[in-house]
C-alpha atoms as a PDB file:
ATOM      1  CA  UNK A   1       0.000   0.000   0.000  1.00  0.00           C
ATOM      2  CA  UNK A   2       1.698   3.533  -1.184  1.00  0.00           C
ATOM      3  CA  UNK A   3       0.759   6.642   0.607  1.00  0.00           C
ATOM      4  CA  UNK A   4       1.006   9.756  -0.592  1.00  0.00           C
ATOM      5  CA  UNK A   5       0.080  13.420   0.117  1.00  0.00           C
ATOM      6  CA  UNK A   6       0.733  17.279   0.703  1.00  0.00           C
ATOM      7  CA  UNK A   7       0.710  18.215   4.234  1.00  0.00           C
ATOM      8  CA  UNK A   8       1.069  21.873   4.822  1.00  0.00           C
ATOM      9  CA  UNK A   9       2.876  23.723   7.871  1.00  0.00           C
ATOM     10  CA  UNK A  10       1.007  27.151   9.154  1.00  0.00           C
ATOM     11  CA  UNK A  11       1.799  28.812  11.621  1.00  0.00           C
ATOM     12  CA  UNK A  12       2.832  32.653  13.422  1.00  0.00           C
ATOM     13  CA  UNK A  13       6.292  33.853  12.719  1.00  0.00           C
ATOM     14  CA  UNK A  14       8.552  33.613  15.150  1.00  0.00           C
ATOM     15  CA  UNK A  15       7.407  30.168  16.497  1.00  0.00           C
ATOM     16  CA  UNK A  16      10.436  27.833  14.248  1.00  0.00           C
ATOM     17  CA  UNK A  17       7.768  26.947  11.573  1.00  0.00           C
ATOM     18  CA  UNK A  18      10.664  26.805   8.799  1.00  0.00           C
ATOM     19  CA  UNK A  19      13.223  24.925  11.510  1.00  0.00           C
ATOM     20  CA  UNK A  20      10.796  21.973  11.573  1.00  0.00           C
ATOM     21  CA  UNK A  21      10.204  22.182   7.933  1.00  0.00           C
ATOM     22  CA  UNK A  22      13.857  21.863   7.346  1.00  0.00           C
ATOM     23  CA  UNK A  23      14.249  18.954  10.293  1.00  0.00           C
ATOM     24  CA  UNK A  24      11.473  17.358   8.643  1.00  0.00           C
ATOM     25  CA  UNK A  25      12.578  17.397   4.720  1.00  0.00           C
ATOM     26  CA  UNK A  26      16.111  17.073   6.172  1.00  0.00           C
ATOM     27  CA  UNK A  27      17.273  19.647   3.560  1.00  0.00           C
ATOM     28  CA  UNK A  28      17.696  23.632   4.281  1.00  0.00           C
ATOM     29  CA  UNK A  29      15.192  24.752   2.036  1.00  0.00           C
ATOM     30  CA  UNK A  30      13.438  27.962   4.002  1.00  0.00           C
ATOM     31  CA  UNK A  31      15.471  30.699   5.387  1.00  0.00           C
ATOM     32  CA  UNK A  32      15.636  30.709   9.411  1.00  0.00           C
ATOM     33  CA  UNK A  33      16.816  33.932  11.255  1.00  0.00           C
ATOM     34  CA  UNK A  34      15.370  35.115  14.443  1.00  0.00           C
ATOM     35  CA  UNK A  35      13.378  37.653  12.690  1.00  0.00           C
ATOM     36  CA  UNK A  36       9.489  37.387  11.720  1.00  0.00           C
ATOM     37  CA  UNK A  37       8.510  37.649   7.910  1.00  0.00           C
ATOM     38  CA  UNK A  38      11.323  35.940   6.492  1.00  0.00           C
ATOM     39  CA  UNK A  39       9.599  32.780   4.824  1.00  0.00           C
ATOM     40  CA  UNK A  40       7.341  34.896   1.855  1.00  0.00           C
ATOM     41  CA  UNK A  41       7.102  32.505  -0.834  1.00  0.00           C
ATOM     42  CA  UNK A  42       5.214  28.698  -0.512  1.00  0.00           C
ATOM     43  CA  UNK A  43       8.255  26.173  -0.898  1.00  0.00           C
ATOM     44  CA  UNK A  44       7.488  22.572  -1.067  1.00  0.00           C
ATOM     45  CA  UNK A  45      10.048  19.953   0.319  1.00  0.00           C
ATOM     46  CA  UNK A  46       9.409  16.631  -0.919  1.00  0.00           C
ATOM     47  CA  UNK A  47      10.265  13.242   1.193  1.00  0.00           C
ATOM     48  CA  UNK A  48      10.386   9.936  -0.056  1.00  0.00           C
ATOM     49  CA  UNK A  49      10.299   6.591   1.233  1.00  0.00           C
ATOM     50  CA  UNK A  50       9.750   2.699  -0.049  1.00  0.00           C
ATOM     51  CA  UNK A  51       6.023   3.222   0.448  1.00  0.00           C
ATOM     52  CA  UNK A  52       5.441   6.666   0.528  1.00  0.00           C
ATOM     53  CA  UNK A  53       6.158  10.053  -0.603  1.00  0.00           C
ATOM     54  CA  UNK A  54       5.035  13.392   1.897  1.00  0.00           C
ATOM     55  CA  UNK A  55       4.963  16.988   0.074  1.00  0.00           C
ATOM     56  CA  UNK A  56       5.542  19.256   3.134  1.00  0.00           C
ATOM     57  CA  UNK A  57       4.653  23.045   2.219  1.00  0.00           C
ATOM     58  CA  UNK A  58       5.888  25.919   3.967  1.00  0.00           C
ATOM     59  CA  UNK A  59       3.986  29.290   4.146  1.00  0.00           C
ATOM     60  CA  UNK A  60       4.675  32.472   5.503  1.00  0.00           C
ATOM     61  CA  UNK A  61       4.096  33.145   8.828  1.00  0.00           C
ATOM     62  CA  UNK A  62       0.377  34.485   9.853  1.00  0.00           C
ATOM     63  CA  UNK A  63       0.256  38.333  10.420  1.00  0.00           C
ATOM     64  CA  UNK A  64      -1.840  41.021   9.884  1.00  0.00           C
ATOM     65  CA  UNK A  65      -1.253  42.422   6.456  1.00  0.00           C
ATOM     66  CA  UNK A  66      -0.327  46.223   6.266  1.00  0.00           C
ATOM     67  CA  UNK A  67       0.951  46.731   2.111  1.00  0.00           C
ATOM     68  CA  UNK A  68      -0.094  43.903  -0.656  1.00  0.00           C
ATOM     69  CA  UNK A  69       2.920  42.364  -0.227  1.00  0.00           C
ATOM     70  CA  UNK A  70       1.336  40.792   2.945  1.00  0.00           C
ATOM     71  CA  UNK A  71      -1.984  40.571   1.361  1.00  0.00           C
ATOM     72  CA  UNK A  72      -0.104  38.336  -1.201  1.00  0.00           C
ATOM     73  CA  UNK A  73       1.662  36.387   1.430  1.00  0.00           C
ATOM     74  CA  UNK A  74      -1.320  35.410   3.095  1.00  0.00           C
ATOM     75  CA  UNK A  75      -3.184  34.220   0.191  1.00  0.00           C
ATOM     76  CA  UNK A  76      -0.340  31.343   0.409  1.00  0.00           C
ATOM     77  CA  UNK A  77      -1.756  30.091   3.861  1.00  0.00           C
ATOM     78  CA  UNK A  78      -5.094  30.534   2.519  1.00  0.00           C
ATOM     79  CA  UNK A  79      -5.015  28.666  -0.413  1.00  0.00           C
ATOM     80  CA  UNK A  80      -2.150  25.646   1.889  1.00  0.00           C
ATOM     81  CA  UNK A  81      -5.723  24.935   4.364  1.00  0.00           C
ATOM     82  CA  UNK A  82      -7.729  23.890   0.818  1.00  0.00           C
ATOM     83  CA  UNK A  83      -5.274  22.146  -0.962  1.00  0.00           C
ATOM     84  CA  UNK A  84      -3.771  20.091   1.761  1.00  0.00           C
ATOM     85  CA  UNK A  85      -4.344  16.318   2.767  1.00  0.00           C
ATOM     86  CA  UNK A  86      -2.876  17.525   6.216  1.00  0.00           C
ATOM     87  CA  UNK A  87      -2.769  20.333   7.762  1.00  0.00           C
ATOM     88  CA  UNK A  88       0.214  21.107  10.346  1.00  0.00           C
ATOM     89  CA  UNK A  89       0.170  24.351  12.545  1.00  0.00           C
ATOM     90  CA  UNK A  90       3.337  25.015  14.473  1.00  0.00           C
ATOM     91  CA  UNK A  91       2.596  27.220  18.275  1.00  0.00           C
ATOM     92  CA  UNK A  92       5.371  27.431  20.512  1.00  0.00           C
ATOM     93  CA  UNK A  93       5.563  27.555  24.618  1.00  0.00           C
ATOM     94  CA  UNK A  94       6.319  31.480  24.139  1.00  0.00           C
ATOM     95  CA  UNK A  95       3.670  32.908  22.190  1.00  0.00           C
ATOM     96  CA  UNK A  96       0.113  33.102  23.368  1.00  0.00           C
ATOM     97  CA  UNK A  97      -2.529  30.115  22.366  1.00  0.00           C
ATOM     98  CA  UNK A  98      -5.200  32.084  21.550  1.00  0.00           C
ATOM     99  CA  UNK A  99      -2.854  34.309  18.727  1.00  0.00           C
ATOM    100  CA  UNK A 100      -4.877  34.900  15.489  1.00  0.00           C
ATOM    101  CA  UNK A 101      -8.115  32.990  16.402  1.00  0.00           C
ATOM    102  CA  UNK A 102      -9.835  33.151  13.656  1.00  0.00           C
ATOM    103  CA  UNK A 103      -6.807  30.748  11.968  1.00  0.00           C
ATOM    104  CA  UNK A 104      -7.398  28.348  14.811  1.00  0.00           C
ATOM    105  CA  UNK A 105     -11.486  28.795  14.470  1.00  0.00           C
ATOM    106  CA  UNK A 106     -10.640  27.578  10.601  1.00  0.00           C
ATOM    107  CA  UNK A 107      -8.665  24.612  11.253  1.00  0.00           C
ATOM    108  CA  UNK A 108     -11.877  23.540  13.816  1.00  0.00           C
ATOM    109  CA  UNK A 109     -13.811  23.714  10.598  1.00  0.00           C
ATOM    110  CA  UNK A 110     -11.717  21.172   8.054  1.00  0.00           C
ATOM    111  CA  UNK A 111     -12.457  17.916   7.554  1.00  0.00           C
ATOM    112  CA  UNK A 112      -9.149  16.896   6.908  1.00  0.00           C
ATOM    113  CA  UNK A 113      -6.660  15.653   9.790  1.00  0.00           C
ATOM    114  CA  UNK A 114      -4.812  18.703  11.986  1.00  0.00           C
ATOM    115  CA  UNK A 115      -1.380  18.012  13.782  1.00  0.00           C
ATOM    116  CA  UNK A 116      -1.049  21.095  16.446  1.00  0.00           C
ATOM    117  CA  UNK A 117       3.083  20.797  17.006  1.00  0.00           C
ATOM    118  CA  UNK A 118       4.257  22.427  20.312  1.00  0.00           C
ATOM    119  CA  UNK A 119       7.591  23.504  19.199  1.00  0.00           C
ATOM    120  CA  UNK A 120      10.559  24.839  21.562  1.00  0.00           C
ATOM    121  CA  UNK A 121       9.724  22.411  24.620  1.00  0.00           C
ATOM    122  CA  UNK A 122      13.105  22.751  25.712  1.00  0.00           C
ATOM    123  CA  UNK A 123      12.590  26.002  26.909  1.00  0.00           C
ATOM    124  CA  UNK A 124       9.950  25.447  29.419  1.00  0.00           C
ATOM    125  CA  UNK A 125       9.290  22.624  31.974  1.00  0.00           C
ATOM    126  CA  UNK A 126       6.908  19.465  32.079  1.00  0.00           C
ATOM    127  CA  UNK A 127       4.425  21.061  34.392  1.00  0.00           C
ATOM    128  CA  UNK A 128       3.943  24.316  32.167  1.00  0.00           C
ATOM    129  CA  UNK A 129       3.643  21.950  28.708  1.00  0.00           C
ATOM    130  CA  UNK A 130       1.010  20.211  30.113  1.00  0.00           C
ATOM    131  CA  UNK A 131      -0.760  22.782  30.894  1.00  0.00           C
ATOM    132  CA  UNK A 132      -0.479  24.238  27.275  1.00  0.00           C
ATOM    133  CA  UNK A 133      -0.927  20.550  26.022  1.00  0.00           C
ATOM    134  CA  UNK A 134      -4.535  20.578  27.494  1.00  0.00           C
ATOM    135  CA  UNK A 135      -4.895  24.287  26.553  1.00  0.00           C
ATOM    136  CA  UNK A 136      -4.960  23.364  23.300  1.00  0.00           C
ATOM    137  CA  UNK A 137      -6.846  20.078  23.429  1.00  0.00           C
ATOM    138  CA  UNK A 138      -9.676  22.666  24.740  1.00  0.00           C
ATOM    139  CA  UNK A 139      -8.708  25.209  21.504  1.00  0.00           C
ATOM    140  CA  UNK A 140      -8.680  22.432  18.775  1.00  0.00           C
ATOM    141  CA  UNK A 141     -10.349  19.101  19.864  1.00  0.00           C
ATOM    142  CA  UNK A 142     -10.261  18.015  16.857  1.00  0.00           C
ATOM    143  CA  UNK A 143      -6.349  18.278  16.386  1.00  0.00           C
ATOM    144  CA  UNK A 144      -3.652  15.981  17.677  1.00  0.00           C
ATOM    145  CA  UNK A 145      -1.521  17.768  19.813  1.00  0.00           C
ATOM    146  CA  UNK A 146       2.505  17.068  19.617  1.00  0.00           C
ATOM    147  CA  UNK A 147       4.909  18.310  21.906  1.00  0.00           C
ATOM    148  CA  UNK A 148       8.352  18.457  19.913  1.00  0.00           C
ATOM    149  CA  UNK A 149      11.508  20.723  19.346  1.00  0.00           C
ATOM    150  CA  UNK A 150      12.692  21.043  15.401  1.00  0.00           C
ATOM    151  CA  UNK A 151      15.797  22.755  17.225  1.00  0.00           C
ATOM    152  CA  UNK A 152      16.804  19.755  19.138  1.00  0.00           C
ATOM    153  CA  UNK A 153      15.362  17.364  16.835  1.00  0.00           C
ATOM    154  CA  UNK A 154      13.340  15.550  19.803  1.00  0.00           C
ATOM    155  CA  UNK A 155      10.324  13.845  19.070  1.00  0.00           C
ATOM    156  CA  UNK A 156      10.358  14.463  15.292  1.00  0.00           C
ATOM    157  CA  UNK A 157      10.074  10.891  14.600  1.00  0.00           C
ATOM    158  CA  UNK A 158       6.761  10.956  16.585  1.00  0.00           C
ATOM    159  CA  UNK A 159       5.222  13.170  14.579  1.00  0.00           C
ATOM    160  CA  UNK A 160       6.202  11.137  11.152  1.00  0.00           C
ATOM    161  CA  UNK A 161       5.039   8.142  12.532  1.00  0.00           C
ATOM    162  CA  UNK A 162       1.796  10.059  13.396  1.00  0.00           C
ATOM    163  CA  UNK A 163       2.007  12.088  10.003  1.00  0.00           C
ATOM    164  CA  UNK A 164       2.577   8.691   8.137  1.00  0.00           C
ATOM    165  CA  UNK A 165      -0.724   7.223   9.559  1.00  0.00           C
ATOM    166  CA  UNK A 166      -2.997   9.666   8.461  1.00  0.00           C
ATOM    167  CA  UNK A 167      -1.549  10.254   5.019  1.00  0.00           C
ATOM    168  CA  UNK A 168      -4.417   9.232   2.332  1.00  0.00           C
ATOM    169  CA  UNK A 169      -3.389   6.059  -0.120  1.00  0.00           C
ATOM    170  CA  UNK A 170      -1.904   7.657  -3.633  1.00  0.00           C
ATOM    171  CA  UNK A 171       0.565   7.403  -6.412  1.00  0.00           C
ATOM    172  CA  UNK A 172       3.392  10.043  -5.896  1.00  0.00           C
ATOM    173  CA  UNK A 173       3.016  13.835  -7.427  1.00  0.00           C
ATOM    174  CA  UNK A 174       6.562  14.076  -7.851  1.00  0.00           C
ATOM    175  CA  UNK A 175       9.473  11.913  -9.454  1.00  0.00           C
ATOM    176  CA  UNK A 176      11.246   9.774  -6.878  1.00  0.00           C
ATOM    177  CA  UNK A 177      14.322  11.565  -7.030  1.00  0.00           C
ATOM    178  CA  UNK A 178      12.934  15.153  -6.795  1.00  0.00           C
ATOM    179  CA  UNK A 179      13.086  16.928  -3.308  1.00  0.00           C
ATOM    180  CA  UNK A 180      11.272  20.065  -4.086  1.00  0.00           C
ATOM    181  CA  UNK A 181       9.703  22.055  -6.733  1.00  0.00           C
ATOM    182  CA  UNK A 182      12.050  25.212  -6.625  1.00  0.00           C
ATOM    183  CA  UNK A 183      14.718  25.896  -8.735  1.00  0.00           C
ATOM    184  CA  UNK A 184      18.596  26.713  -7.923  1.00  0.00           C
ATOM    185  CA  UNK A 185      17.654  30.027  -8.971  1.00  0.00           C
ATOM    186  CA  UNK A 186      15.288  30.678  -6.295  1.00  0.00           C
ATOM    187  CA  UNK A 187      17.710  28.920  -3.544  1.00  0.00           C
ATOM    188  CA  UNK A 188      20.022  30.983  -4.689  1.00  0.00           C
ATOM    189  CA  UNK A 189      17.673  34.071  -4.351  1.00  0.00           C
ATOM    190  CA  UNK A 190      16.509  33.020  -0.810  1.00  0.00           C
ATOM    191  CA  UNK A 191      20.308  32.553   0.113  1.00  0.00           C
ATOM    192  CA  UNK A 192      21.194  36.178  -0.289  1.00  0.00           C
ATOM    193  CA  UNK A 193      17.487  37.311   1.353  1.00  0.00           C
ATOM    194  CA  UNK A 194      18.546  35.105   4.577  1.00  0.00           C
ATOM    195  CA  UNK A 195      22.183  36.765   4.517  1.00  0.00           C
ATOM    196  CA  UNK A 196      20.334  40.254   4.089  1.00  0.00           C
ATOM    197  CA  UNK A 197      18.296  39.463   7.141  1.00  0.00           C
ATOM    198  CA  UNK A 198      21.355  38.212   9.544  1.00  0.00           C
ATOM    199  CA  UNK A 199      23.729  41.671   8.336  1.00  0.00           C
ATOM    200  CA  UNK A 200      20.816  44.277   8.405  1.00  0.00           C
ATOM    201  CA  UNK A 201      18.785  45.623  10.999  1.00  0.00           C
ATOM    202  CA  UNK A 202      15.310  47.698  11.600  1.00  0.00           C
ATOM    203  CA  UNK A 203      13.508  48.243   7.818  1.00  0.00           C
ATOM    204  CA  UNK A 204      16.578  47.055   5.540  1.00  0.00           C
ATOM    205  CA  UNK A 205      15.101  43.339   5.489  1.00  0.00           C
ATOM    206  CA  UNK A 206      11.816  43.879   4.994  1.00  0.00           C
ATOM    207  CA  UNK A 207      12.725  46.402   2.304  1.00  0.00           C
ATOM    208  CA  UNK A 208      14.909  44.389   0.774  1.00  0.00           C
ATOM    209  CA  UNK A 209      13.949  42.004  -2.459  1.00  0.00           C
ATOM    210  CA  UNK A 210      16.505  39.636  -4.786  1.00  0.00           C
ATOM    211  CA  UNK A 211      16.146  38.631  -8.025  1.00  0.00           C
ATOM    212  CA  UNK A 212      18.967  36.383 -10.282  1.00  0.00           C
ATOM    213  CA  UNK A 213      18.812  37.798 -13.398  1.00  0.00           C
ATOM    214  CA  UNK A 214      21.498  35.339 -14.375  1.00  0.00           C
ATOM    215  CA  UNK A 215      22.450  31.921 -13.816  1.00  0.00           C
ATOM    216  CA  UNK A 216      24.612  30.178 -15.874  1.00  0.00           C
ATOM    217  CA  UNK A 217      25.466  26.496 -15.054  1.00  0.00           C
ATOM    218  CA  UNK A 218      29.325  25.698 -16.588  1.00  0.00           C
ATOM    219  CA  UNK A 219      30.813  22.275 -16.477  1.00  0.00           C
ATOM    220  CA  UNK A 220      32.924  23.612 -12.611  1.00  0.00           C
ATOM    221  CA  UNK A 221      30.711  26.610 -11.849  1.00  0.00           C
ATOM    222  CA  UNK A 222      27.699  28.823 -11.314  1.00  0.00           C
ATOM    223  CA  UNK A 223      27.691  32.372 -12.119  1.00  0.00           C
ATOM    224  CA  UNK A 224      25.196  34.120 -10.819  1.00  0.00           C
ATOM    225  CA  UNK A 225      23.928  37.560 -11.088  1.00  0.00           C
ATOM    226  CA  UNK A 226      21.631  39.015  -8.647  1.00  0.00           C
ATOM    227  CA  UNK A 227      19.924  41.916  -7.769  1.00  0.00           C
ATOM    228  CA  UNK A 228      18.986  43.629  -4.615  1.00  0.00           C
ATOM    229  CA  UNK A 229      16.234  45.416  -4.834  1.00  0.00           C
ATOM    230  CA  UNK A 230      14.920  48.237  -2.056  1.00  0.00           C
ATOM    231  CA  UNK A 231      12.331  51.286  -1.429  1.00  0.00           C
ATOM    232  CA  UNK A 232      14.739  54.303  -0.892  1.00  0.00           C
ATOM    233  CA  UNK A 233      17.845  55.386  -2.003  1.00  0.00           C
ATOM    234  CA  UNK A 234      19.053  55.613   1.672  1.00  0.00           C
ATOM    235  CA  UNK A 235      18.728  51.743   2.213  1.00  0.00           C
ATOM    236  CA  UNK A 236      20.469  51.386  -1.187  1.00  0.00           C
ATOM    237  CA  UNK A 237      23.544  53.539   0.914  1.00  0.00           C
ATOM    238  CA  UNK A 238      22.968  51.369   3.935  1.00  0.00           C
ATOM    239  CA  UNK A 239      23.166  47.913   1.935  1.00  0.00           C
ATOM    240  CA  UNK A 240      26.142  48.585   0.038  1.00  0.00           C
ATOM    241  CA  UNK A 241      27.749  50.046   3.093  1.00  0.00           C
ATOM    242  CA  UNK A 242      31.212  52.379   3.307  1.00  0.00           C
ATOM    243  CA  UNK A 243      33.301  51.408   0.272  1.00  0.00           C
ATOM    244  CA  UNK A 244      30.743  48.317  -0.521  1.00  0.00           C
ATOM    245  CA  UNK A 245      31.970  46.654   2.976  1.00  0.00           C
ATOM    246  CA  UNK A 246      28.420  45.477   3.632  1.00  0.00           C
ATOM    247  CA  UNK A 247      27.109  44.309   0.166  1.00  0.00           C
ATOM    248  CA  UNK A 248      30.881  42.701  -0.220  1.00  0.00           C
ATOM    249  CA  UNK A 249      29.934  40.545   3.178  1.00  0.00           C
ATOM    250  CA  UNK A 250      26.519  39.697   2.120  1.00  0.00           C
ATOM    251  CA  UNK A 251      28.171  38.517  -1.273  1.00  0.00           C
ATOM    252  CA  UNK A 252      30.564  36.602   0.211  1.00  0.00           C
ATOM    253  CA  UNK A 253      28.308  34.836   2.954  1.00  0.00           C
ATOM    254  CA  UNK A 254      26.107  34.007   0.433  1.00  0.00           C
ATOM    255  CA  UNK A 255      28.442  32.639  -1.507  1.00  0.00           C
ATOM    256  CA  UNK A 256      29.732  30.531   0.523  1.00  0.00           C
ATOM    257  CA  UNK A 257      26.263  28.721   1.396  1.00  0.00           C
ATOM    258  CA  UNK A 258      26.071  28.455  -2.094  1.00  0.00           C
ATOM    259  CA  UNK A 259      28.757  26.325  -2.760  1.00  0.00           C
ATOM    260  CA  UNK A 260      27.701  24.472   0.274  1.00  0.00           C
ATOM    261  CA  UNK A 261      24.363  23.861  -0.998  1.00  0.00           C
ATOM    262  CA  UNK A 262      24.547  23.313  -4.803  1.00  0.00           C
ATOM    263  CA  UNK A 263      27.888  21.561  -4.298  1.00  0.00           C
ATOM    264  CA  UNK A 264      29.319  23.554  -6.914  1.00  0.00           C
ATOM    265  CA  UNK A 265      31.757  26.748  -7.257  1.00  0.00           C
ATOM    266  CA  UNK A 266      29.799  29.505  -7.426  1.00  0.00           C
ATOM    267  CA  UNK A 267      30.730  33.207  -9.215  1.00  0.00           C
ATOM    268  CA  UNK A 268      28.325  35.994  -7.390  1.00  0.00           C
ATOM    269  CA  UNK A 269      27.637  39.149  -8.670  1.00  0.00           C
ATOM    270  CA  UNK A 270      25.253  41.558  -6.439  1.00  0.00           C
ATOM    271  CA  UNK A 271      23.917  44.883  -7.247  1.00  0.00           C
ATOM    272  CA  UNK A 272      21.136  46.987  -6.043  1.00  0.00           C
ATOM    273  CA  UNK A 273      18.398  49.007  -7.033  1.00  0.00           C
ATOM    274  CA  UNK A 274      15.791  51.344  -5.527  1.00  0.00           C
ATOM    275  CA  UNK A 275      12.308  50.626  -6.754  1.00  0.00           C
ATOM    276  CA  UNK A 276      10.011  52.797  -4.739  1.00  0.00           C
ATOM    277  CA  UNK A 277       6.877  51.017  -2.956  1.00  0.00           C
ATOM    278  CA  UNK A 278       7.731  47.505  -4.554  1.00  0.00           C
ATOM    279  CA  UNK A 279       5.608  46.142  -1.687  1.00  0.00           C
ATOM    280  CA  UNK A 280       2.538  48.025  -2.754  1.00  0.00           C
ATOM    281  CA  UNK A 281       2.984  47.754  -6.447  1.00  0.00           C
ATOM    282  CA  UNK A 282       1.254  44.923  -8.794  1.00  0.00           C
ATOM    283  CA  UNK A 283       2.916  45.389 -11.375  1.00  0.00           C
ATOM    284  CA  UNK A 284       6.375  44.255  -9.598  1.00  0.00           C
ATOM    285  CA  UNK A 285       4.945  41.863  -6.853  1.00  0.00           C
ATOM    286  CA  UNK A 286       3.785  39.856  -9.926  1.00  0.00           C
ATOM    287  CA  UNK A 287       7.559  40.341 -11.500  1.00  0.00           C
ATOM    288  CA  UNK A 288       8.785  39.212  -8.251  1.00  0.00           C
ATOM    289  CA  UNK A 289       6.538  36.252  -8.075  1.00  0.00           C
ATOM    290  CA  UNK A 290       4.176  37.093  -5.397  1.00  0.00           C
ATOM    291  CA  UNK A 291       0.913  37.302  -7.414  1.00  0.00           C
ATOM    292  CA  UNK A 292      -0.371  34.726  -9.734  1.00  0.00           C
ATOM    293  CA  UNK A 293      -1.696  35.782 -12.776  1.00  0.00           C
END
């Protein structure tokens, strides 16, 4: 009997959605920094096994959308609690159980199976998770609750075993030897975002957008051209930095988990460019790949 399905991971930001995506495919594939909003795009990481294959999908984290950007983002964890066989939604011991309601009041309402995963145990004890545990039992009694930490890697094989149970019988949606449906171009994208994220501060991330414009596979090396977009010509000073110090370190960081990732020498070119209210503009949100046409 082969099993196969798409189950999605939802969740706040801040709360290690993307760290247990990773644990879980076993590949880095979303971009994890300490700072909200930095999974934006839907990115599919695809496990296979003798008698199975699982599509996990992660979204953006859940906010409250303040330029169409958001609005964009959130249509991805819209459209991941319709088109999923399961539906996992990642809370924490930190953040509050009752955050974003209405999400929770949605997942009451499928009819397909809901894994609630309490991530970060280790940072709280055995007589505060229970409590939470039956917190949520109370929230979502419909949901399985699993206490786990994508971090530490602790009861991860738990929720596979659980994840494996409910997945529906099915041929697989992707070849055997696939393990997602990105391209090298958008890792390669997402690598310089993350690096952008861990050097800048304040607005500069969340201003910031990259685009390769070139990438050119040679028989011993990538070169790749990218492009930094941002809002106002005073982040443009701030990313490049005194002399190009900054954009130099960005390059060269990214770079490096380049190589690491596509096993491969990599050439990097960066340069930026101020677009003015990208976030709030159609035309280049659908350039950038945020709306669907």
């Amino acid at each position: 009997m082969y099993k196969s399905g798409f189950v999605n991971i939802i969740g706040n930001p801040n709360v290690g959605k993307s760290t247990l995506m990773n644990a879980l495919v076993g590949e880095r594939l979303s971009i994890i920094t300490s700072k909200a909003q930095t999974t934006r795009h839907r990115i599919m990481g695809i496990v296979n096994g003798s008698d199975f294959q699982i599509v996990y999908s992660d979204t953006p984290g859940i906010l409250s959308p303040r330029y169409r950007m958001q609005e964009a983002m959130m249509k991805l964890v819209g459209t991941a609690l319709v088109d999923a066989d399961i539906i996992v939604y990642v809370t924490d011991v930190v953040e509050q159980a009752n955050k974003h309601a209405e999400y929770i009041e949605r997942l009451n309402s499928l009819t397909i199976p809901v894994v609630v995963v309490v991530n970060k145990i280790d940072l709280t004890t055995p007589e505060n998770l229970e409590a939470l545990v039956e917190q949520w039992h109370k929230m979502a009694p419909r949901a399985l609750i699993i206490p786990a930490s994508a971090l530490e890697n602790f009861n991860l094989d738990a929720l596979l075993k659980k994840l494996l149970e409910l997945l529906p019988e099915g041929e697989p949606y992707y070849d055997r030897d696939a393990f997602t449906d990105k391209s090298l171009r958008f890792f390669a994208s997402e690598i310089i975002r993350e690096k952008i994220f861990l050097a800048y501060s304040k607005e500069i991330p969340y201003s910031a957008e990259v685009v390769v414009e070139e990438f050119r596979e040679e028989e011993k090396i990538y070169r790749i051209s990218a492009v930094i977009y941002v809002a106002r010509e005073s982040q443009k000073a701030i990313i490049i930095g005194h002399r190009g110090k900054m954009l130099k370190k960005v390059g060269t960081e990214a770079r490096r988990d380049m190589e690491d990732f596509f096993q491969k020498k990599v050439f990097l070119q960066t340069f930026v460019k101020v677009t003015p209210d990208w976030r709030d503009s159609d035309r280049k949100l659908r350039e950038f790949g945020y709306i669907q046409e």
